[in-house]
C-alpha atoms as a PDB file:
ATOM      1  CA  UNK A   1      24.851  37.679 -28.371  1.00  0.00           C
ATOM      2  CA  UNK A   2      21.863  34.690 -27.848  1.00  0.00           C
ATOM      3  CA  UNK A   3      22.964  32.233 -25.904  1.00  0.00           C
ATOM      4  CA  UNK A   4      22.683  28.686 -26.762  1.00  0.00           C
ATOM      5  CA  UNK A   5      21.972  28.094 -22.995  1.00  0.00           C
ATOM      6  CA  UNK A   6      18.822  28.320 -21.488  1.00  0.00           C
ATOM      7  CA  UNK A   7      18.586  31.097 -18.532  1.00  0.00           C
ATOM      8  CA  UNK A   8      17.216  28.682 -16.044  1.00  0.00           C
ATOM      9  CA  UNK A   9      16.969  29.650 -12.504  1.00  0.00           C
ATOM     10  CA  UNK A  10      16.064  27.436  -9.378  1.00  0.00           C
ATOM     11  CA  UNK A  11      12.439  28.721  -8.660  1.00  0.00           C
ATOM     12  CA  UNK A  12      11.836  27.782 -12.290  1.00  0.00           C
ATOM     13  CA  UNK A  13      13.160  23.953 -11.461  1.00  0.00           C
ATOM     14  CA  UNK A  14      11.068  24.269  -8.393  1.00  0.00           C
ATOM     15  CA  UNK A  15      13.584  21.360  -7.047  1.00  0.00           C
ATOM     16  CA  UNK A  16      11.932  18.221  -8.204  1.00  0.00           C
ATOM     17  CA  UNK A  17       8.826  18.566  -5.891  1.00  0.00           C
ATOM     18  CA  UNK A  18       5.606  17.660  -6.726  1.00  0.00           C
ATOM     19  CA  UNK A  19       3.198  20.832  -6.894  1.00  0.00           C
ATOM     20  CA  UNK A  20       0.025  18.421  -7.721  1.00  0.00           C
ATOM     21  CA  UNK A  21      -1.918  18.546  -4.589  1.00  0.00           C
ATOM     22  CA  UNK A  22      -2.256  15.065  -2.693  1.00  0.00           C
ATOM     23  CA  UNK A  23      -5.460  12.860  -3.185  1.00  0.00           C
ATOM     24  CA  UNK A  24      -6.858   9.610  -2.867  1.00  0.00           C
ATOM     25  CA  UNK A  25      -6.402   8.849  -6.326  1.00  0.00           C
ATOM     26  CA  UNK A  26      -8.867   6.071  -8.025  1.00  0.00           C
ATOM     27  CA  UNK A  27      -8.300   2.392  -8.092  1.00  0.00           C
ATOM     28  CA  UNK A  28      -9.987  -0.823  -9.760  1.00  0.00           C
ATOM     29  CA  UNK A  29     -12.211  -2.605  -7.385  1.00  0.00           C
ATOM     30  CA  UNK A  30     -11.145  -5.883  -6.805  1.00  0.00           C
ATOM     31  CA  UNK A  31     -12.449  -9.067  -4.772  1.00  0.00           C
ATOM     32  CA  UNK A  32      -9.452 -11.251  -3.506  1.00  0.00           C
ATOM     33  CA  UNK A  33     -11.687 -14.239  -2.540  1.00  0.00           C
ATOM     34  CA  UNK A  34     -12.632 -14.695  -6.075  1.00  0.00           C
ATOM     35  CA  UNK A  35      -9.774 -13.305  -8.119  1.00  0.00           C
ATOM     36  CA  UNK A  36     -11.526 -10.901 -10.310  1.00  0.00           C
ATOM     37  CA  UNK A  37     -12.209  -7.883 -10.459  1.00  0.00           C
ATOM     38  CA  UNK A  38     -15.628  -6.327  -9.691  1.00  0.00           C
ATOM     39  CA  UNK A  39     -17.959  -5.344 -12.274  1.00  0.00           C
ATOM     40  CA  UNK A  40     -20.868  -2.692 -12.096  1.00  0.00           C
ATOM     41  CA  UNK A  41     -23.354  -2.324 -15.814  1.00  0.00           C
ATOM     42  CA  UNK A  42     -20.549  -4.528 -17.570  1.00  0.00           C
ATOM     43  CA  UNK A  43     -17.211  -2.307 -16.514  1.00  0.00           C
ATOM     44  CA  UNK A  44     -15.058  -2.462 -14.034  1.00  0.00           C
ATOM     45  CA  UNK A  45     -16.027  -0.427 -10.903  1.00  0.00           C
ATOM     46  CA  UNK A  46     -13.918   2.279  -9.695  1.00  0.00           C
ATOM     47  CA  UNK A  47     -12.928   3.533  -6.287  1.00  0.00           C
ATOM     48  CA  UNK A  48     -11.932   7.216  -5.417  1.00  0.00           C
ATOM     49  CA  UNK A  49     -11.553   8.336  -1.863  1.00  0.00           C
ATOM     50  CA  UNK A  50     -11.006   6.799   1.366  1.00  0.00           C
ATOM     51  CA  UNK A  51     -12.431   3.622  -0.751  1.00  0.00           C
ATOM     52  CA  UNK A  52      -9.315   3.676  -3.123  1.00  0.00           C
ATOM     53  CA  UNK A  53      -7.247   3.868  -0.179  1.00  0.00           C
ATOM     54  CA  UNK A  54      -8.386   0.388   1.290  1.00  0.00           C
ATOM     55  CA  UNK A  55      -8.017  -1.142  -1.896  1.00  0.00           C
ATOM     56  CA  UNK A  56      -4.496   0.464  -2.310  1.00  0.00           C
ATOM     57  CA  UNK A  57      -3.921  -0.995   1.258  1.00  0.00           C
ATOM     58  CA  UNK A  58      -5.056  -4.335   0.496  1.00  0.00           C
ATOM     59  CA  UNK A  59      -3.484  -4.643  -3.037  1.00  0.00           C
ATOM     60  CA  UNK A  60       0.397  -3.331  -1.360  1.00  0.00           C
ATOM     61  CA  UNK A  61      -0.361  -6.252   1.251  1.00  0.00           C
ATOM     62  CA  UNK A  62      -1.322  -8.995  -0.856  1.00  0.00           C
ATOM     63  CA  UNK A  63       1.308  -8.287  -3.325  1.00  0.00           C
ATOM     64  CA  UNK A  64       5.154  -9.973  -2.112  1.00  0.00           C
ATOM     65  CA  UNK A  65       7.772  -7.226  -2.825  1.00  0.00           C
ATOM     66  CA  UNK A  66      10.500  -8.217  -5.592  1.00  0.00           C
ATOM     67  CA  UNK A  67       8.132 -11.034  -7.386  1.00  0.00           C
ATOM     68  CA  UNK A  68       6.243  -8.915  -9.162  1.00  0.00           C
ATOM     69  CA  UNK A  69       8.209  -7.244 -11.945  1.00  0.00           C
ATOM     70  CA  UNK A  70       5.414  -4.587 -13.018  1.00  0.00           C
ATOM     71  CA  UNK A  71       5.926  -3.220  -9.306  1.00  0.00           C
ATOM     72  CA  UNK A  72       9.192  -0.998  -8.165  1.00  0.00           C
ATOM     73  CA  UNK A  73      10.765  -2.880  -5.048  1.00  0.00           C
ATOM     74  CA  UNK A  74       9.468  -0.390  -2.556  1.00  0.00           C
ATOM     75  CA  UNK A  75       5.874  -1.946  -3.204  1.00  0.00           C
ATOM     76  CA  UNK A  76       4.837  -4.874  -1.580  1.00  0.00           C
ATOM     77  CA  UNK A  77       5.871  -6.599   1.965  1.00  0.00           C
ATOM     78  CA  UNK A  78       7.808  -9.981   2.844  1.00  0.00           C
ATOM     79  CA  UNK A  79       4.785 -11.493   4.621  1.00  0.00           C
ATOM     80  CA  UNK A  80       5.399 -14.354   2.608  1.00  0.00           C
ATOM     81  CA  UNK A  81       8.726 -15.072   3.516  1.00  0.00           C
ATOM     82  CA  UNK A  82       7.713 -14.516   7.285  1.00  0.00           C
ATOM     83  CA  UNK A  83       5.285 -17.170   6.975  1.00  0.00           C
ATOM     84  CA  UNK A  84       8.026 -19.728   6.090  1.00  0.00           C
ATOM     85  CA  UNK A  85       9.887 -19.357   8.683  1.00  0.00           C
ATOM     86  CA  UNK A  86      10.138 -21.594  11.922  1.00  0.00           C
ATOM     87  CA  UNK A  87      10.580 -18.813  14.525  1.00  0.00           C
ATOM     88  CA  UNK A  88       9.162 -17.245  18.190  1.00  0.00           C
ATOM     89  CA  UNK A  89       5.659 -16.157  17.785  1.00  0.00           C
ATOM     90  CA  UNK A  90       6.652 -12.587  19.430  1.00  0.00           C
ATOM     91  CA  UNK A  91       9.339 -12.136  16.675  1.00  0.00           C
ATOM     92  CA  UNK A  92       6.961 -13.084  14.033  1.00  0.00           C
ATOM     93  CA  UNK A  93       4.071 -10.677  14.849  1.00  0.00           C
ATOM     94  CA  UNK A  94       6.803  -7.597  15.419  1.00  0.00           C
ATOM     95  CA  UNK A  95       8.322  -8.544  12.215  1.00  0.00           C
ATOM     96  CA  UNK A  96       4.776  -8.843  10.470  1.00  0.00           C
ATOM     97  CA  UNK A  97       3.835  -5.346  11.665  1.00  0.00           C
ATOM     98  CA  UNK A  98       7.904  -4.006  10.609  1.00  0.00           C
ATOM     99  CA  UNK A  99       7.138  -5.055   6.996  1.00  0.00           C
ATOM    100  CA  UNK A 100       3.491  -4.064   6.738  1.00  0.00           C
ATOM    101  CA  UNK A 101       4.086  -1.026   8.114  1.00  0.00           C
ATOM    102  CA  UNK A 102       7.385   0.034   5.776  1.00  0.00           C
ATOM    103  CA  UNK A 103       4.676  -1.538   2.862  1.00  0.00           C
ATOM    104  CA  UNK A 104       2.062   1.154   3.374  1.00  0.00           C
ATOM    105  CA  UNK A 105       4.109   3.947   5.006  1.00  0.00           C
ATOM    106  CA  UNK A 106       4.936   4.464   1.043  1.00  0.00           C
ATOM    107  CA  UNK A 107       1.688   6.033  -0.026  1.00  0.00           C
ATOM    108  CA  UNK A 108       2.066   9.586   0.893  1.00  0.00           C
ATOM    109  CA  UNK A 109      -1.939   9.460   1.670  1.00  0.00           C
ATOM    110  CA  UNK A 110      -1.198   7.507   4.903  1.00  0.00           C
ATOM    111  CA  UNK A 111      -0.062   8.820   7.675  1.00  0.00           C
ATOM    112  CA  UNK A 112       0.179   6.139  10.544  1.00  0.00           C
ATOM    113  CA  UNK A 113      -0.216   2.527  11.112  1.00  0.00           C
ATOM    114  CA  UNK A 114      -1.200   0.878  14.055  1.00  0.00           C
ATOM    115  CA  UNK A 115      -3.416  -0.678  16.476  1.00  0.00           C
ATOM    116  CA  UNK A 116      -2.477  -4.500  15.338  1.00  0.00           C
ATOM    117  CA  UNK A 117      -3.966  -7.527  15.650  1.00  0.00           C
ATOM    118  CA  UNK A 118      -2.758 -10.632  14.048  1.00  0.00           C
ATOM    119  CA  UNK A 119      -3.845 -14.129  14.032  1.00  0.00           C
ATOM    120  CA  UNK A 120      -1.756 -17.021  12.569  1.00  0.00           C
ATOM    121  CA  UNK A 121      -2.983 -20.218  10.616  1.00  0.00           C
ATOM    122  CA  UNK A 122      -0.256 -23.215   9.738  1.00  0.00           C
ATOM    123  CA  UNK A 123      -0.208 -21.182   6.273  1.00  0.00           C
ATOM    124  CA  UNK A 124      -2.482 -18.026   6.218  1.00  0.00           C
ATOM    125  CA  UNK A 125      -2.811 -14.772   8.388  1.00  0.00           C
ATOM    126  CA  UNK A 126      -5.139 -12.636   8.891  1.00  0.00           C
ATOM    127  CA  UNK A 127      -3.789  -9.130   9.624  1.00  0.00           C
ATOM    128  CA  UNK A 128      -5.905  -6.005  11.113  1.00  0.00           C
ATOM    129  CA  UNK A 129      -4.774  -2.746  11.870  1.00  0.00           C
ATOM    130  CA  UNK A 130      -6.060   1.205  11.904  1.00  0.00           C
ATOM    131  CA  UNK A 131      -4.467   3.213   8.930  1.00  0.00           C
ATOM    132  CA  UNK A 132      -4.628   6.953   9.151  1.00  0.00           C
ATOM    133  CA  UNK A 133      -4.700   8.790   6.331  1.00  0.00           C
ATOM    134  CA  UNK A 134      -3.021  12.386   6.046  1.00  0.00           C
ATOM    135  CA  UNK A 135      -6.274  13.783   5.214  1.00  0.00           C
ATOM    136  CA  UNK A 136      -7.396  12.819   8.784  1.00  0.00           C
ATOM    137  CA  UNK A 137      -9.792  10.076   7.961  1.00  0.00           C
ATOM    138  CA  UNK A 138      -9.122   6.465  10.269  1.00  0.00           C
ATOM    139  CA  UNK A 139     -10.343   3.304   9.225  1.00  0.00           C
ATOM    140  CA  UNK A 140      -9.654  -0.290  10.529  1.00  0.00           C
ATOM    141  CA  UNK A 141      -8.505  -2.631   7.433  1.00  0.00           C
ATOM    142  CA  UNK A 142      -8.653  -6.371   7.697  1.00  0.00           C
ATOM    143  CA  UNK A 143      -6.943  -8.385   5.499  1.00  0.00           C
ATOM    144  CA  UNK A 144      -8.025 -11.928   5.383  1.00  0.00           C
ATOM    145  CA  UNK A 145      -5.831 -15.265   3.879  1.00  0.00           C
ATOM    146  CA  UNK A 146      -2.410 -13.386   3.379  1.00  0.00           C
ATOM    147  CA  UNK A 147      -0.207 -15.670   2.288  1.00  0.00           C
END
């Protein structure tokens, strides 16, 4: 007698993990100091490889976690909040580089995060850093007027 059951066995649930293989993906390209996004023959250009990446890296920086409802709460960083806050200058840079790193350590494309340098305005900061990707690649990112 037919079972109304399915025979399903754990290979065939494979566990939940993702079999697509890991890449770059594509994003929109985007200039912050103007607030639009970039255009190339009339539509917007897009970025695949280590080039998506840095805009991925830039976007998850400039964007404060748990303001922005289109985002899950693991994206984003509380740079903001850092800013508005009247403490040491050593406890501000370590937590700075604690919240940026969490914010990109969430893309499985990168790998590490590190090399800092930050420099603080009254209300902006500029924040550079090396990002390795799993693929191997390295490339310094500097975000400019985080705020």
């Amino acid at each position: 007698m037919a079972s109304i059951f399915p025979d399903i066995t754990v290979a065939t649930l494979a566990l939940g993990v993702n079999t697509q293989p890991l890449s770059y993906g594509r994003e929109l390209a985007f200039d912050f100091a103007v607030g639009e996004f970039i255009r190339e023959n009339g539509k917007i250009k897009v970025l695949e490889g280590v080039e998506a990446l840095k805009m991925w890296v830039e976007k998850a920086i400039r964007t404060p976690r748990y303001r922005v409802p289109i985002y899950s709460n693991s994206y984003g960083d509380e740079i903001e909040d850092l800013l508005s806050l009247d403490i040491p200058t050593a406890v501000f840079k370590s937590e700075v580089i604690r919240v940026t790193t969490e914010a990109l350590m969430i893309n499985p494309c990168i790998k590490r995060v590190d090399n800092f340098v930050l420099e603080r305005g009254s209300d902006r900061l500029r924040i550079n850093c090396r990002i390795t990707s799993s693929f191997g690649d390295s490339f310094e990112q500097e975000i400019e007027g985080v705020s």
